[in-house]
Protein backbone atom coordinates (compact mmCIF):
# COMPACT_ATOMS: atom_id res chain seq x y z
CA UNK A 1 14.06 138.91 178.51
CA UNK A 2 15.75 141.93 180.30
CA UNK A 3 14.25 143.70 182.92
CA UNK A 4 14.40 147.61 182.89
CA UNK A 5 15.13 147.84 186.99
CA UNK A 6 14.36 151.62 187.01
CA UNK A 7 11.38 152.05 184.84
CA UNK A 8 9.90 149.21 186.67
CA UNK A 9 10.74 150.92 190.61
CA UNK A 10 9.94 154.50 188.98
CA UNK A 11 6.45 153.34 188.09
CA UNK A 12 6.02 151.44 191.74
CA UNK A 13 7.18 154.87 193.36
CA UNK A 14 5.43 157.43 191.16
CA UNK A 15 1.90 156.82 192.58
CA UNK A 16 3.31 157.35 196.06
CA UNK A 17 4.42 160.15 196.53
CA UNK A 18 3.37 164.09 196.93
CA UNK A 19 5.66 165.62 193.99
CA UNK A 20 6.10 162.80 191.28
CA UNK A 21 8.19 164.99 189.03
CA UNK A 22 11.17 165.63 191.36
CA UNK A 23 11.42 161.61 191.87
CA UNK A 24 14.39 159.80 190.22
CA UNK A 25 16.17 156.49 189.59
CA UNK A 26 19.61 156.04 189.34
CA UNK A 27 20.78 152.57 188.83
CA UNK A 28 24.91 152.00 189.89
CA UNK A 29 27.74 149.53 188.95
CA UNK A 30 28.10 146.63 191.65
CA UNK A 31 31.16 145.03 191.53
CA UNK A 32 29.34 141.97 191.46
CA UNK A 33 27.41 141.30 188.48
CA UNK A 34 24.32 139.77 190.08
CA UNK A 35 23.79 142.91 192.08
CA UNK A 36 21.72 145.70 190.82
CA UNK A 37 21.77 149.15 193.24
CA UNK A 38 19.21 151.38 192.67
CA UNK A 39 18.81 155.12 194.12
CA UNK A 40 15.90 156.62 194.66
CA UNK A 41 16.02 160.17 194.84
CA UNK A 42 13.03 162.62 195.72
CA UNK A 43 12.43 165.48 198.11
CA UNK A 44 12.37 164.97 201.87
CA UNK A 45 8.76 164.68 202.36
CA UNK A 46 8.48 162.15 199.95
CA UNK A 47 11.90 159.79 201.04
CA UNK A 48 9.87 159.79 204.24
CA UNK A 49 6.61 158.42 202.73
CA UNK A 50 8.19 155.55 200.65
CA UNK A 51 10.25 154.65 203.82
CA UNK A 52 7.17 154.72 205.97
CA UNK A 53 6.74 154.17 209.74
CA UNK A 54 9.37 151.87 210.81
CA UNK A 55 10.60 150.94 207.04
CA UNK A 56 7.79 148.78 206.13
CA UNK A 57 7.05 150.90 203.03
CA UNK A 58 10.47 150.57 201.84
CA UNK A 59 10.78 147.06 202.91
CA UNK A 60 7.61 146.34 200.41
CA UNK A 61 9.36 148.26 197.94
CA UNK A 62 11.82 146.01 197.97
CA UNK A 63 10.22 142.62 198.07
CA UNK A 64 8.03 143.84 194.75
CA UNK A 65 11.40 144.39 193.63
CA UNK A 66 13.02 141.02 193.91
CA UNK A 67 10.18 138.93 192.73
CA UNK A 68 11.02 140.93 189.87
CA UNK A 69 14.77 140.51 190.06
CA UNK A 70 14.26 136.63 190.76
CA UNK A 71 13.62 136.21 187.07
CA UNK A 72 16.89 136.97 186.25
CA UNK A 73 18.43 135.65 189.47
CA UNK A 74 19.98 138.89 190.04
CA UNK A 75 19.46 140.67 193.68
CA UNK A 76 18.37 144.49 193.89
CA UNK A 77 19.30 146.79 196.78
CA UNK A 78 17.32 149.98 196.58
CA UNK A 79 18.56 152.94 198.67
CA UNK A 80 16.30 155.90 199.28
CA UNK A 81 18.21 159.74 199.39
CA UNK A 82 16.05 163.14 199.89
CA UNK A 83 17.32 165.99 198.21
């Protein structure tokens, strides 16, 4: 079973934010093959919201994310960019 790593974080982050159409997912090369990176990409107002106050927001993000990743014993690192 493969897991499509950026439809799955697009439709966690879609709900959350203010402008759902500027919001991306870019998913990048590791050099190790367990590792999955994923950008997110949205406007500055919205980076801001799915960091949240102190990173918890993005910190949930992530865990979601894992639990996910964890079927495939692969490890996810998510990085959030504004526009």
């Amino acid at each position: 079973m493969m897991i499509d790593y950026e439809k799955t974080l697009m439709d966690i982050v879609k709900p959350m934010v203010d402008e759902p159409e500027k919001v991306s997912v870019q998913k990048m090369d590791s050099l190790n093959k367990n590792e999955i990176i994923l950008y997110v990409h949205a406007t500055s107002n919205d980076i801001a919201r799915l960091i949240g106050r102190g990173g918890s927001m993005a910190s949930s993000i992530r865990q979601m994310m894992s639990v996910c990743s964890s079927i495939e014993n692969k490890k996810v690192t998510i990085k959030f960019e504004s526009y």
